[in-house]
N, C-alpha and C. Protein backbone atom coordinates (compact mmCIF):
# COMPACT_ATOMS: atom_id res chain seq x y z
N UNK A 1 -31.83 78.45 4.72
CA UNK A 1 -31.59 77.45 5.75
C UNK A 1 -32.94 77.12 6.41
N UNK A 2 -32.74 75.75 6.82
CA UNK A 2 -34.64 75.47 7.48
C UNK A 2 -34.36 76.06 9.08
N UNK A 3 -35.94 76.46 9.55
CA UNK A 3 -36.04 76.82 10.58
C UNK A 3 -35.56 76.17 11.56
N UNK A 4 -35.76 74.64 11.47
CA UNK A 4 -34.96 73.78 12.54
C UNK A 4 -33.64 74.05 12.64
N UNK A 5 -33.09 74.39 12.13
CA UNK A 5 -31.51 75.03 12.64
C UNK A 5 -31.20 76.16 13.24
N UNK A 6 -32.19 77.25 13.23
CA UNK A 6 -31.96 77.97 13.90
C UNK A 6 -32.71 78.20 14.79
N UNK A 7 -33.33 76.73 15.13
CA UNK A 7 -33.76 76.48 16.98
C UNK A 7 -32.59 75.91 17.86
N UNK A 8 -32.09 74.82 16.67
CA UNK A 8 -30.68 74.57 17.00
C UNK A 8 -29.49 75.26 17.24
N UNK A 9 -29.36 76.54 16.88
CA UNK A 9 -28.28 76.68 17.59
C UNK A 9 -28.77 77.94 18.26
N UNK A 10 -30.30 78.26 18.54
CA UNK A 10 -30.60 79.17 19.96
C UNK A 10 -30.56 77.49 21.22
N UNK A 11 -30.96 76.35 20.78
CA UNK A 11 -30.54 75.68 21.99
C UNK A 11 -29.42 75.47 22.49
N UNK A 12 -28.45 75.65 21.15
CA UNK A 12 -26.78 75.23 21.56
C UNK A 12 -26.27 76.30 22.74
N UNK A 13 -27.22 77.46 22.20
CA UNK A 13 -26.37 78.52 23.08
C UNK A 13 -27.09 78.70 24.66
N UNK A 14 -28.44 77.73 24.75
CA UNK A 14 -28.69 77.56 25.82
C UNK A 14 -27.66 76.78 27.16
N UNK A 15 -26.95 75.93 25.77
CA UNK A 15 -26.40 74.68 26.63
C UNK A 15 -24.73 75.20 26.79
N UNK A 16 -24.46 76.27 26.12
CA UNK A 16 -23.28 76.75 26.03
C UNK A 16 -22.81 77.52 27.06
N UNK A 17 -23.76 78.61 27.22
CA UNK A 17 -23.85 78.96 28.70
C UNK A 17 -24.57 78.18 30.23
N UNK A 18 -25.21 76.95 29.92
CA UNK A 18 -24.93 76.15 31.04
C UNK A 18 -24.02 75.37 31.44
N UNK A 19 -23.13 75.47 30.55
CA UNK A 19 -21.55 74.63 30.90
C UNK A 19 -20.92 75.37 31.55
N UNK A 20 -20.99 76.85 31.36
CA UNK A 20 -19.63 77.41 32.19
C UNK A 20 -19.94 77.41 33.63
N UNK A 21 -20.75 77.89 34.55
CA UNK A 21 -20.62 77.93 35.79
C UNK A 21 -20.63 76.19 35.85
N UNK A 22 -20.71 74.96 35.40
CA UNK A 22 -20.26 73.69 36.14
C UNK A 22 -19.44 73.80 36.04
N UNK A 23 -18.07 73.81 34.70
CA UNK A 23 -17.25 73.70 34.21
C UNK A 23 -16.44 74.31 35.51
N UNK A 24 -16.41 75.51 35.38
CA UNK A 24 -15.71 76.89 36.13
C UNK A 24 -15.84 76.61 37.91
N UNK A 25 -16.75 75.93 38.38
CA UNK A 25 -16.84 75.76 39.43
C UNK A 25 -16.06 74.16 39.64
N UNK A 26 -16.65 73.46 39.01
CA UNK A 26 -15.66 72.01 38.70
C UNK A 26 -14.18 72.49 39.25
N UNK A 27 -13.78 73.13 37.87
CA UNK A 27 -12.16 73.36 38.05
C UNK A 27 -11.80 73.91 38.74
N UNK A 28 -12.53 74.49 39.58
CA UNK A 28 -11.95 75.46 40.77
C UNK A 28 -11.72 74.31 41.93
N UNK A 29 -12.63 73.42 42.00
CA UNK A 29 -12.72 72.44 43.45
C UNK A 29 -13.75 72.72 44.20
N UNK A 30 -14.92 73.50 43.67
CA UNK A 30 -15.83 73.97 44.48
C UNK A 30 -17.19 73.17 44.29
N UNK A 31 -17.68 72.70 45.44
CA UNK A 31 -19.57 72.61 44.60
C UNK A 31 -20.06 73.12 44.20
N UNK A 32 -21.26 72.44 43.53
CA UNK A 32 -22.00 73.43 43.30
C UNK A 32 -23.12 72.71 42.63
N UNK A 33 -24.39 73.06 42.14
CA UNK A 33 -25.99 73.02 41.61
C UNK A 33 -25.47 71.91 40.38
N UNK A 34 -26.61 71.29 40.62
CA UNK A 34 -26.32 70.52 39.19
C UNK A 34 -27.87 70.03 39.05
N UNK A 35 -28.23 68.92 38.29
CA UNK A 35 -29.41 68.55 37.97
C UNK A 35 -29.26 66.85 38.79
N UNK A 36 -27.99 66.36 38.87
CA UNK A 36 -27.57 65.40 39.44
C UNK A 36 -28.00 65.11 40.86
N UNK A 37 -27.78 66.58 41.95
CA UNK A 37 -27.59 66.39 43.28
C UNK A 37 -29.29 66.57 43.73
N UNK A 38 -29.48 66.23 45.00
CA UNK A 38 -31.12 66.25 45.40
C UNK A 38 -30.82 67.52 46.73
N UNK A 39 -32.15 68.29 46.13
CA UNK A 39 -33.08 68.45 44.79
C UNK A 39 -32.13 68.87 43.95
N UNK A 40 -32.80 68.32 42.90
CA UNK A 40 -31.92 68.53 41.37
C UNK A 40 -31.99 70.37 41.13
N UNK A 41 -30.85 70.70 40.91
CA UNK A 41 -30.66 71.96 40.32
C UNK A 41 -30.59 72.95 41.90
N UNK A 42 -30.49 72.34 43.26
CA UNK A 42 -30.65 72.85 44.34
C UNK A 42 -29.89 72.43 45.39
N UNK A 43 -29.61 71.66 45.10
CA UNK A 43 -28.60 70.40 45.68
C UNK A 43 -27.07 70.58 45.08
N UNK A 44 -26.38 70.53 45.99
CA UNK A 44 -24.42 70.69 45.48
C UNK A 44 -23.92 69.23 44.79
N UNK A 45 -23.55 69.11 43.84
CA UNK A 45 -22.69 68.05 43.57
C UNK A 45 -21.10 68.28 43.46
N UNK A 46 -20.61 67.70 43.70
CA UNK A 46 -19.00 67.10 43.60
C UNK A 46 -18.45 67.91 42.61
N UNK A 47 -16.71 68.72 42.63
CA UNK A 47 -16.50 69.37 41.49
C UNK A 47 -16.47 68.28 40.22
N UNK A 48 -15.98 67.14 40.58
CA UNK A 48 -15.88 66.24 39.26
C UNK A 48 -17.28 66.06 38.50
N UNK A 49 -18.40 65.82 38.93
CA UNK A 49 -19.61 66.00 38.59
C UNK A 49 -19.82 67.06 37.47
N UNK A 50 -19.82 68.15 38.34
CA UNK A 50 -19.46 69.32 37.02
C UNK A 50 -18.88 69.86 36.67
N UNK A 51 -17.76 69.49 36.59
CA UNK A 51 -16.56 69.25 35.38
C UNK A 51 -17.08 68.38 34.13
N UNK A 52 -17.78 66.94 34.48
CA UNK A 52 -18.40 66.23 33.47
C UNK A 52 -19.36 67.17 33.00
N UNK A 53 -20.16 67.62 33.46
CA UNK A 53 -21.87 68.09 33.27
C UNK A 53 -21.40 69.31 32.28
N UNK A 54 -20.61 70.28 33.14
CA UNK A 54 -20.15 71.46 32.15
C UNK A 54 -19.41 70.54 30.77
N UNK A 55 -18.55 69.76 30.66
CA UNK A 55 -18.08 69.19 29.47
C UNK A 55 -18.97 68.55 28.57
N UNK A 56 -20.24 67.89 28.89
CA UNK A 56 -21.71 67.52 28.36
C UNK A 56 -22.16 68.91 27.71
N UNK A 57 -22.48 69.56 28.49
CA UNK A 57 -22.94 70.79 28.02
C UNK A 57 -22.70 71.37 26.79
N UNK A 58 -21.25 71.29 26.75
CA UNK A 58 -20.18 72.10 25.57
C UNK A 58 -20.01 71.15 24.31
N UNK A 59 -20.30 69.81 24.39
CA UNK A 59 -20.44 68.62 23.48
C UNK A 59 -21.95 68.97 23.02
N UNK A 60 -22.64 69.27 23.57
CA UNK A 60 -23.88 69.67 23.02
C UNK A 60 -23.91 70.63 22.05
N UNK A 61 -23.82 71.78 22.88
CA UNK A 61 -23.35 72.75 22.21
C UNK A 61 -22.78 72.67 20.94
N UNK A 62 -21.61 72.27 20.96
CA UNK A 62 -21.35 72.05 19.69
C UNK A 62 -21.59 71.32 18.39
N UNK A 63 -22.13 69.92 19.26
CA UNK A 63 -22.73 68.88 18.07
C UNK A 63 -23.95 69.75 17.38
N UNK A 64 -25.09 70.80 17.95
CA UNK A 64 -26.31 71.60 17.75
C UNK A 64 -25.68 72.50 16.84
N UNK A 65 -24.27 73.04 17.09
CA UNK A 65 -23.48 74.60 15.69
C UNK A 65 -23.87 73.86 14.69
N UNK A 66 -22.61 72.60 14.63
CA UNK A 66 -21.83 72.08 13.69
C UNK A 66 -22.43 70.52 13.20
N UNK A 67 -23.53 70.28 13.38
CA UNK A 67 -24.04 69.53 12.94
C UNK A 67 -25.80 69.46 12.09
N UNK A 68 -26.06 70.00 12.81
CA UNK A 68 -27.04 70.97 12.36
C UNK A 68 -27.16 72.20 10.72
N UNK A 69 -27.81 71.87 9.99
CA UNK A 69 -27.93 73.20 9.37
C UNK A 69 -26.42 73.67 8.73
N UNK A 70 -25.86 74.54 8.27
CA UNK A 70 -24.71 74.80 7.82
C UNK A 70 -23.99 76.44 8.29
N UNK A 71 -23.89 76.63 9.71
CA UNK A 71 -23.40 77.21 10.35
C UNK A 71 -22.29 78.60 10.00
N UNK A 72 -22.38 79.37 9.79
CA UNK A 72 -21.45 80.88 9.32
C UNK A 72 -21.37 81.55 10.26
N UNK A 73 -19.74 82.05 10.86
CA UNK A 73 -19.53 83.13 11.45
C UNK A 73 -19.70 84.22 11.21
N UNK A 74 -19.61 85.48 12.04
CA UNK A 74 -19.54 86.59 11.40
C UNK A 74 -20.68 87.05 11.98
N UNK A 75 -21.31 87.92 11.97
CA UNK A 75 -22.02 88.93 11.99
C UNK A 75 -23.47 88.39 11.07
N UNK A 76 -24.33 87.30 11.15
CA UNK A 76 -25.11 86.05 10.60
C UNK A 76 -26.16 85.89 11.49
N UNK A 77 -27.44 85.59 11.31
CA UNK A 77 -28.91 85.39 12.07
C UNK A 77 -28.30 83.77 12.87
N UNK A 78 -27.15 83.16 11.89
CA UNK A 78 -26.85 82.00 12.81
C UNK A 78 -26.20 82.40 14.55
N UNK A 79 -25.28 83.20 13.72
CA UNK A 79 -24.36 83.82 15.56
C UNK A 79 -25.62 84.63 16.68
N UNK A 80 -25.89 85.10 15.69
CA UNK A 80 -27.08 86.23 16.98
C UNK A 80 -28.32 84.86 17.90
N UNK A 81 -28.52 83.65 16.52
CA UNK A 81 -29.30 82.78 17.25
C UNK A 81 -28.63 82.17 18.80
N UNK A 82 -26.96 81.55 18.26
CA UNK A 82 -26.59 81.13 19.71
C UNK A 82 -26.05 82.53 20.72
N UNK A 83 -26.26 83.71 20.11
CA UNK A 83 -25.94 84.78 21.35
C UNK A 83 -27.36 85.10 22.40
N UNK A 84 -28.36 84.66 20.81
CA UNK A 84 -29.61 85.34 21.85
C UNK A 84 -29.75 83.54 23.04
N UNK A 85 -29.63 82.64 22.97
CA UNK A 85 -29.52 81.36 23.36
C UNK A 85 -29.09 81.63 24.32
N UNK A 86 -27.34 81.98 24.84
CA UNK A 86 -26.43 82.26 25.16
C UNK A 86 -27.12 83.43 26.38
N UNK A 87 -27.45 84.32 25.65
CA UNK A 87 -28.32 85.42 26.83
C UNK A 87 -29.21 85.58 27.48
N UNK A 88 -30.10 84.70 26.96
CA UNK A 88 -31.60 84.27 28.24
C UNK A 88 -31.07 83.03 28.74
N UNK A 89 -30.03 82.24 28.42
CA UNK A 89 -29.48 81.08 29.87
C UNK A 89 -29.23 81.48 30.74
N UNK A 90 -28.42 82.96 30.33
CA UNK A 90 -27.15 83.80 30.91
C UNK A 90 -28.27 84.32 32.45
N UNK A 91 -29.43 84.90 32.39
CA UNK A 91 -30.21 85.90 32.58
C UNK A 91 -30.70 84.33 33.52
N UNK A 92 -31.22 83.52 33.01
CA UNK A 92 -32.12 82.37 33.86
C UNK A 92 -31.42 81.64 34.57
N UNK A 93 -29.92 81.45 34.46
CA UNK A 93 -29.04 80.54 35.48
C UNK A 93 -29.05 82.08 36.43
N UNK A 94 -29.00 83.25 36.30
CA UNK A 94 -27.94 84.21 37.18
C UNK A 94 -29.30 84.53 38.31
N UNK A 95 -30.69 84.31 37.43
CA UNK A 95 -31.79 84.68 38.62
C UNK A 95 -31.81 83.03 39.09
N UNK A 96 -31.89 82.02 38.79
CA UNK A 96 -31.83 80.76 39.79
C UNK A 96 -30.83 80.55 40.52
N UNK A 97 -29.50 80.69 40.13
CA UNK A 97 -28.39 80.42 41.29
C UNK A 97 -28.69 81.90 42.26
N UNK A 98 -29.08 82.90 41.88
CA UNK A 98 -28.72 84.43 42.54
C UNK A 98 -29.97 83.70 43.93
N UNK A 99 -30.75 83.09 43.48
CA UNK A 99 -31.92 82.66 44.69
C UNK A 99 -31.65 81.50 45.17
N UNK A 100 -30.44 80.37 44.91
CA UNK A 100 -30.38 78.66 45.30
C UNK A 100 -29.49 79.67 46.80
N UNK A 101 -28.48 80.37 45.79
CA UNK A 101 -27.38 80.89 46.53
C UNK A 101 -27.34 81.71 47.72
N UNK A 102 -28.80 82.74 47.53
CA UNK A 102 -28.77 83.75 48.41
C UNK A 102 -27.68 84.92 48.13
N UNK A 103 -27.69 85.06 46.89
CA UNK A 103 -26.65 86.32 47.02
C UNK A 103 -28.05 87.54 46.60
């Protein structure tokens, strides 16, 4: 498989785990950070906002698996690419919101 695919789906899994806290906060009814509100990424937007933004996210995400390269589950350098993706978002949204937030 070419290397460009498996940048692609360490980005998918960047964007995979930036959907859930919009998504999850969206559907709750809550604000929250977006890239939308001022300052961008510091600033609260509207749950509908990210409800969209988290649903962008996950369209990404997936167009980067499944369009990209030729994608295998399982236990594959493809899955570990969007886990390792998936785990430094995980790690870089939890230290930026842990400091927007003040927790």
């Amino acid at each position: 498989m070419a290397w460009y695919a498996y940048v692609a789906y360490f980005v998918a899994g960047l964007f995979l785990a930036n959907g859930v806290p919009h998504f999850v906060n969206g559907i709750s009814g809550k604000r929250f950070q977006s890239p939308f509100a001022s300052p961008p990424g510091v600033g609260e937007s509207s749950p509908l906002v990210n409800v969209v933004w988290g649903i962008v996210n996950f369209a990404i995400g997936y167009v980067l698996i499944f369009g990209v390269g030729d994608f295998k589950g399982g236990l594959t350098l493809e899955v570990l690419m969007v886990g390792l993706g998936i785990l430094i978002a995980a790690l870089a949204l939890a230290w930026h919101f842990g400091r927007v937030r003040g927790s």
